[in-house]
N, C-alpha and C. Protein backbone atom coordinates (compact mmCIF):
# COMPACT_ATOMS: atom_id res chain seq x y z
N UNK A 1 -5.06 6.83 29.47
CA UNK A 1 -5.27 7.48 28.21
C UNK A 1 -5.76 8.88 28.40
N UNK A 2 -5.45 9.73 27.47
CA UNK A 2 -6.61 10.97 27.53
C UNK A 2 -7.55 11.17 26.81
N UNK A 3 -7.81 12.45 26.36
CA UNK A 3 -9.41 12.59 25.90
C UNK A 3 -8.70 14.19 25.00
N UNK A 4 -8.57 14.08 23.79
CA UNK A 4 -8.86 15.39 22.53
C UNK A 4 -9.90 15.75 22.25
N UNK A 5 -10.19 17.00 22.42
CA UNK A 5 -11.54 17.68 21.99
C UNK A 5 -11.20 18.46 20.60
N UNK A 6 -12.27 18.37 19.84
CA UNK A 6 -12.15 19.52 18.85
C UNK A 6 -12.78 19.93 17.95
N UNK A 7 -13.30 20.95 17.23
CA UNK A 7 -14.49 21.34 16.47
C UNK A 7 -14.14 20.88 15.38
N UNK A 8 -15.53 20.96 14.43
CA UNK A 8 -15.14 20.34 12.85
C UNK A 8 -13.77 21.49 12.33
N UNK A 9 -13.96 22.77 12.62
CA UNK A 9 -12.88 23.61 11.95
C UNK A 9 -11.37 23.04 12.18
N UNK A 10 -11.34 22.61 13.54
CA UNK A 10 -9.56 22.06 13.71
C UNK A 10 -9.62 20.90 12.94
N UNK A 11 -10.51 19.99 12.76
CA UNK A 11 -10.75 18.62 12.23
C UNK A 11 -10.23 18.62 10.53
N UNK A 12 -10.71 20.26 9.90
CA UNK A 12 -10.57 20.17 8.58
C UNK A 12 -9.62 20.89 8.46
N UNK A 13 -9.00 21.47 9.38
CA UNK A 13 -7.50 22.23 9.26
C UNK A 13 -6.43 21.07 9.50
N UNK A 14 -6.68 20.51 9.73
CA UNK A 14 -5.90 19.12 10.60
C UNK A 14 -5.54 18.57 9.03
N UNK A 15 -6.70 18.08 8.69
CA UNK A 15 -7.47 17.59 7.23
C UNK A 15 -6.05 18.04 5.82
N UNK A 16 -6.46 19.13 5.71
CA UNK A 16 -5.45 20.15 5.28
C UNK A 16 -4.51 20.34 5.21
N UNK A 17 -3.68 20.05 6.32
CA UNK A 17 -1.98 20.17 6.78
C UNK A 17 -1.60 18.84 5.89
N UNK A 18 -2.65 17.49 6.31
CA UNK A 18 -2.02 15.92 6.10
C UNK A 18 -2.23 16.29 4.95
N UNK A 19 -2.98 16.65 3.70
CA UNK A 19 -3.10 16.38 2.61
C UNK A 19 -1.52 17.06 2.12
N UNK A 20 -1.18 18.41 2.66
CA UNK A 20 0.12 19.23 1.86
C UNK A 20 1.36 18.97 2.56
N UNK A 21 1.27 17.67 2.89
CA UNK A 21 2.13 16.91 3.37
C UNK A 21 2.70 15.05 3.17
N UNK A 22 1.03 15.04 2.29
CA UNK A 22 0.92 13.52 2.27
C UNK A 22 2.40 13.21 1.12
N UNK A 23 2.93 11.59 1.30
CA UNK A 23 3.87 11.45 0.28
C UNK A 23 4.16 10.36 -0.20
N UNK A 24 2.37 9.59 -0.46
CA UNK A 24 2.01 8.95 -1.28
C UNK A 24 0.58 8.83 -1.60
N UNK A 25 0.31 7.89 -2.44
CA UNK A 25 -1.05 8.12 -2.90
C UNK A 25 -1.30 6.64 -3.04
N UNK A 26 -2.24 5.63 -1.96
CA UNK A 26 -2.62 4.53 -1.96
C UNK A 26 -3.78 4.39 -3.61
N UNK A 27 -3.72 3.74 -4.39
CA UNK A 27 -4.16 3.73 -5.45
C UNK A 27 -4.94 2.14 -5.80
N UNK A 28 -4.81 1.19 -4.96
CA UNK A 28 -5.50 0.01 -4.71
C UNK A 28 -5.26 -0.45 -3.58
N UNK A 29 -6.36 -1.39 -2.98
CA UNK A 29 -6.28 -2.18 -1.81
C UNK A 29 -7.18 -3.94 -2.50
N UNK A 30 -6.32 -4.84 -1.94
CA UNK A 30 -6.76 -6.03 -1.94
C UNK A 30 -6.79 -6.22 -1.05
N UNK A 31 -8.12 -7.05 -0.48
CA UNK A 31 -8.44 -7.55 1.04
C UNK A 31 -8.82 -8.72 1.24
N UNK A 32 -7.63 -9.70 0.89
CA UNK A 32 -8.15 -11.33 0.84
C UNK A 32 -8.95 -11.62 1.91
N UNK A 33 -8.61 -10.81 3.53
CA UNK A 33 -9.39 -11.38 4.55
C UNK A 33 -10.39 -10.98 3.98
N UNK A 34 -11.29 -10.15 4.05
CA UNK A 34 -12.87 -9.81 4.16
C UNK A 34 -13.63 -10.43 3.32
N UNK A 35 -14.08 -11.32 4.06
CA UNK A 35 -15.36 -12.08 2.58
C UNK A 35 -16.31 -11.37 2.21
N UNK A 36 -16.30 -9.97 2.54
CA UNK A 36 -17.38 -9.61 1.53
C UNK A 36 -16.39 -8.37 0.48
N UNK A 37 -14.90 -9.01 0.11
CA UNK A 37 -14.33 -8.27 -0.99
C UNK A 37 -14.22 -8.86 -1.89
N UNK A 38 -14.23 -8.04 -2.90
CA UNK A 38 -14.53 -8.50 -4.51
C UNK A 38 -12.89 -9.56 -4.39
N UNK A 39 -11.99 -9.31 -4.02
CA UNK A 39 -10.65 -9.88 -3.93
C UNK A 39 -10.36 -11.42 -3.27
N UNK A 40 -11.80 -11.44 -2.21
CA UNK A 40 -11.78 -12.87 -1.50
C UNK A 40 -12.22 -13.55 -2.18
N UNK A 41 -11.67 -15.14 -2.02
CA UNK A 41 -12.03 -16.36 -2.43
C UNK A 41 -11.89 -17.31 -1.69
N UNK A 42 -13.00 -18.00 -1.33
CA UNK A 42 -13.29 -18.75 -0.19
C UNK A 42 -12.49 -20.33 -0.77
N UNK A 43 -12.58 -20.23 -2.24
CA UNK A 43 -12.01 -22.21 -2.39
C UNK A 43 -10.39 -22.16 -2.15
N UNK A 44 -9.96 -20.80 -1.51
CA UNK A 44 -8.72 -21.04 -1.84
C UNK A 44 -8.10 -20.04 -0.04
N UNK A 45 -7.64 -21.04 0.91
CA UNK A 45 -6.85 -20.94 2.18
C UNK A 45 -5.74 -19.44 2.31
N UNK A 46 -5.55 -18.90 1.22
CA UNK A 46 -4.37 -17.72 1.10
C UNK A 46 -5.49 -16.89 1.42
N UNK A 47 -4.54 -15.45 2.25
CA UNK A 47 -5.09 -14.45 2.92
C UNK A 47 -4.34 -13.38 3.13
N UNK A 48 -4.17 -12.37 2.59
CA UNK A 48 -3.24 -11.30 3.08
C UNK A 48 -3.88 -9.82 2.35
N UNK A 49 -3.37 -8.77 2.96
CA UNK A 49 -3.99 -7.52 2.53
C UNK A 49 -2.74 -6.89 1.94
N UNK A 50 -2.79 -6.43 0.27
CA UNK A 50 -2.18 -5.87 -0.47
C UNK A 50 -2.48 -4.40 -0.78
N UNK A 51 -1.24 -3.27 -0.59
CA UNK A 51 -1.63 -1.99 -0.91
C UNK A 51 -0.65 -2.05 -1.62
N UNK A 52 -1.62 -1.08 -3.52
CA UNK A 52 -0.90 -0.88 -3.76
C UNK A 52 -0.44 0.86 -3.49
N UNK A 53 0.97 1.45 -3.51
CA UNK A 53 0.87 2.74 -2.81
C UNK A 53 1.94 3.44 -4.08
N UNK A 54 1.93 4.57 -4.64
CA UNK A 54 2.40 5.28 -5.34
C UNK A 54 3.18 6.26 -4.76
N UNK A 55 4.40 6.39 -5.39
CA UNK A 55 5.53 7.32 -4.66
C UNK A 55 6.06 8.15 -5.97
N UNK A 56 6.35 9.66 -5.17
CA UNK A 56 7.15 10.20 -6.45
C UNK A 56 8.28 10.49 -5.55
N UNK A 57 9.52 10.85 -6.41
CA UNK A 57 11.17 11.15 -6.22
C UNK A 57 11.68 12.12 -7.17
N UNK A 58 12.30 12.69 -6.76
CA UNK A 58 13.55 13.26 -8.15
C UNK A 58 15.28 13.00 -7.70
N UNK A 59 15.94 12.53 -8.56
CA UNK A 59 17.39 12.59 -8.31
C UNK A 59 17.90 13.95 -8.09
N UNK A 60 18.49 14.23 -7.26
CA UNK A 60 19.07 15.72 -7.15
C UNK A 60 20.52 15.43 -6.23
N UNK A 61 21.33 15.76 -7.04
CA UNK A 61 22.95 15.67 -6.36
C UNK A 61 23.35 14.55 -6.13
N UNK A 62 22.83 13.62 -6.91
CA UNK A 62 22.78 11.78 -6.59
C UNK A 62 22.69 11.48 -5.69
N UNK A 63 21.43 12.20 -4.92
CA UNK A 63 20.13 11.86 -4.10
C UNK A 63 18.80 11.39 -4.54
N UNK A 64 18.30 10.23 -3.94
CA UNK A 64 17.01 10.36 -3.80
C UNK A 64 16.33 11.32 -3.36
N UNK A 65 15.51 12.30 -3.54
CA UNK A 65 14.57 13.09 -2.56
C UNK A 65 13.14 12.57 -2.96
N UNK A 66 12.02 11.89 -1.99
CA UNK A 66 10.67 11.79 -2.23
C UNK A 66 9.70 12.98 -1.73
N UNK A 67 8.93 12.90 -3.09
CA UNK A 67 8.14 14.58 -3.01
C UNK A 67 7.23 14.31 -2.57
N UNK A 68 6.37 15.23 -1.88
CA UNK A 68 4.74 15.34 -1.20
C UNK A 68 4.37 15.13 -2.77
N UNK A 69 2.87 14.73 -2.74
CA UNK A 69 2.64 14.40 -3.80
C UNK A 69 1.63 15.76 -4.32
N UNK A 70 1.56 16.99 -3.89
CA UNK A 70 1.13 18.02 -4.49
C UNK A 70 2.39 18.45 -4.96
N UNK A 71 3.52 18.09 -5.25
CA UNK A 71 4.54 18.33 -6.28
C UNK A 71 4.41 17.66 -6.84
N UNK A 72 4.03 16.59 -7.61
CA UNK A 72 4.59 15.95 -8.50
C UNK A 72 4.63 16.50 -9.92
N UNK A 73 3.55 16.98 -9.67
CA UNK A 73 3.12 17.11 -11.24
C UNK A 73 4.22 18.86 -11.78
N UNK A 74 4.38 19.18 -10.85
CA UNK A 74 4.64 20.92 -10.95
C UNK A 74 6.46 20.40 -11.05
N UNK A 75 6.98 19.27 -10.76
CA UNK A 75 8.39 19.43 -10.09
C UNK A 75 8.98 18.83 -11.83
N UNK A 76 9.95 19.80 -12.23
CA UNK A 76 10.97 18.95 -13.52
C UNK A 76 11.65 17.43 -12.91
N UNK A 77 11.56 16.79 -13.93
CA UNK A 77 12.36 15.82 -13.78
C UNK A 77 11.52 14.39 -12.55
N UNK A 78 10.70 14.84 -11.97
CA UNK A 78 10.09 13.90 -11.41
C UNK A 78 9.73 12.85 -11.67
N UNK A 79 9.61 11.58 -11.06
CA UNK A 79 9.40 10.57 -11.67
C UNK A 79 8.87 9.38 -10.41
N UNK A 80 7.59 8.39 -10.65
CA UNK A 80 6.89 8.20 -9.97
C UNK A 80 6.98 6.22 -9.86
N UNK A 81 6.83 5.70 -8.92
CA UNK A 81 6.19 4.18 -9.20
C UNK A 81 5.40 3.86 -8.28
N UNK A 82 4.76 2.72 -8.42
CA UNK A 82 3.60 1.89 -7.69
C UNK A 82 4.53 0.90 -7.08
N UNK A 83 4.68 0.85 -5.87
CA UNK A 83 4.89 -0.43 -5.15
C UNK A 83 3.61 -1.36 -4.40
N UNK A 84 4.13 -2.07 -4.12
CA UNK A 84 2.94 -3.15 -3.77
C UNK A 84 3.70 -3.28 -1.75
N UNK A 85 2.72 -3.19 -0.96
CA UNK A 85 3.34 -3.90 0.43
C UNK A 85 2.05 -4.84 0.77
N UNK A 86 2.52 -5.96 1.05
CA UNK A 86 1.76 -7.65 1.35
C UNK A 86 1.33 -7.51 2.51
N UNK A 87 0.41 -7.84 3.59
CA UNK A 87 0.50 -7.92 5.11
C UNK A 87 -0.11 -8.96 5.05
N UNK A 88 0.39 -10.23 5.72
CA UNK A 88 0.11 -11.18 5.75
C UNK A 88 0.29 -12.01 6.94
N UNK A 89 -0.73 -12.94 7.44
CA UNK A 89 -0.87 -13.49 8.79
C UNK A 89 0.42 -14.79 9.16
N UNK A 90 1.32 -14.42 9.85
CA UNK A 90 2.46 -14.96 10.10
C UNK A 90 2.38 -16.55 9.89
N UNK A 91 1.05 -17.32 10.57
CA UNK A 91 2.00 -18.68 9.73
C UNK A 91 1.41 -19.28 8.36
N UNK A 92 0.48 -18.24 7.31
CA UNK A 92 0.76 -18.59 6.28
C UNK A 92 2.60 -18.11 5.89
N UNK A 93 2.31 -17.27 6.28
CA UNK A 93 3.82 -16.59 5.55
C UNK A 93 5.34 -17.84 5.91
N UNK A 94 4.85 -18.62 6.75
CA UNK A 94 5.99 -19.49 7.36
C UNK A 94 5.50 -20.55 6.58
N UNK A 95 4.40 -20.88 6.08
CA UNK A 95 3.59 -22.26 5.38
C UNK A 95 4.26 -22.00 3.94
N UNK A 96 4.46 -20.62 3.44
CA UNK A 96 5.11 -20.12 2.31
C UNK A 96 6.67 -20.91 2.11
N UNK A 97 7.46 -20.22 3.29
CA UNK A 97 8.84 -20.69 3.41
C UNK A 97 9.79 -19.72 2.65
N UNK A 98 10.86 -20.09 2.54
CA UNK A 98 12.17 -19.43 2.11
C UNK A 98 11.63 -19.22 0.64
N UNK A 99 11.32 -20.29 0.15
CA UNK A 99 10.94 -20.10 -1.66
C UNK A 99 9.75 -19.23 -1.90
N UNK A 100 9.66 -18.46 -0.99
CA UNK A 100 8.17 -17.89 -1.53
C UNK A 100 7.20 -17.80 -2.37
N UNK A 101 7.96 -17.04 -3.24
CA UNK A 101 7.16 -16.57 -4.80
C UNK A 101 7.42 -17.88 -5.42
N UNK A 102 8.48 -18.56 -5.37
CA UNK A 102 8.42 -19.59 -6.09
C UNK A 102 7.21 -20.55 -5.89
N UNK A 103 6.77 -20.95 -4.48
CA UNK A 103 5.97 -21.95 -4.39
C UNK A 103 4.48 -20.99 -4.29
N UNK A 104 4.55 -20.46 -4.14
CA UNK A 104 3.03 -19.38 -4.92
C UNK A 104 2.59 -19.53 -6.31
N UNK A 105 3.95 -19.08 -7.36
CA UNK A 105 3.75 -19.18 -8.65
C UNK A 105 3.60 -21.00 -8.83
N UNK A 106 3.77 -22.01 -8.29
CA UNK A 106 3.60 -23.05 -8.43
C UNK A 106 2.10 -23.61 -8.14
N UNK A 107 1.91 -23.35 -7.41
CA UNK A 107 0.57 -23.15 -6.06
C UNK A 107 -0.37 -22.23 -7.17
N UNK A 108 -0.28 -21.65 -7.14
CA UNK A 108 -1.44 -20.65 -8.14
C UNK A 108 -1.16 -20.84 -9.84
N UNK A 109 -0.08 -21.41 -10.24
CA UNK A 109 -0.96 -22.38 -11.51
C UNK A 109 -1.53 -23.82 -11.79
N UNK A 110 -1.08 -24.77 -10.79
CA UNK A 110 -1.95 -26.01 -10.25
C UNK A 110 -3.08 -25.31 -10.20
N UNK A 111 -4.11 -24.12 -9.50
CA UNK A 111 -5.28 -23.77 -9.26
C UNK A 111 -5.91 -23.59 -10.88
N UNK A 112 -4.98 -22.84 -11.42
CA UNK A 112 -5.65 -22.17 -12.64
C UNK A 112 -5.53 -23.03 -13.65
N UNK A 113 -5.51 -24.08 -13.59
CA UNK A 113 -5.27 -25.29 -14.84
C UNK A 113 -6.91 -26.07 -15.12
């Protein structure tokens, strides 16, 4: 391995570049693992970490193009959504199966009854 050195000034120039470059905007996190998150629940075996992450785009030439997100607001025609990505520990996700959502939405209203 090596070893990077560098003063707070490169640290917040660094800082700087990622922000006018970033090209999304994480806007929630669920953290079933961590028992000390408002999101965990111990009576119940499911576990996975949910982000939700916000993207903007504009159609141009019947293209997608996705914008840094210090355009969004400035760019015509822009237009934005929230996706959700799951990370989840491989053999719940196999305990899940092919039906997924189906046996979730089954599974999580047996709980809530």
């Amino acid at each position: 391995g090596g070893t990077v050195a560098a003063d707070a000034g490169d640290v917040e120039n660094a800082r700087g570049q990622a922000d006018a470059h970033k090209m999304f905007r994480l806007t929630r996190i669920k953290n079933r693992f961590d028992t000390l998150s408002a999101h965990y629940d111990g009576k119940v075996a499911y576990r996975d970490l949910s982000l939700n992450i916000e993207v903007g785009w504009v159609y141009h030439l019947g293209e997608l193009q996705f914008l840094p997100v210090k355009d969004w607001e400035g760019t015509k025609d822009a237009e934005r959504h929230i996706v959700e990505v799951q990370l989840h520990l491989r053999r719940v996700r196999e305990a899940v199966g092919k039906k997924g959502h189906q046996t979730y939405e089954r599974w999580r209203n047996i709980l809530t009854q």
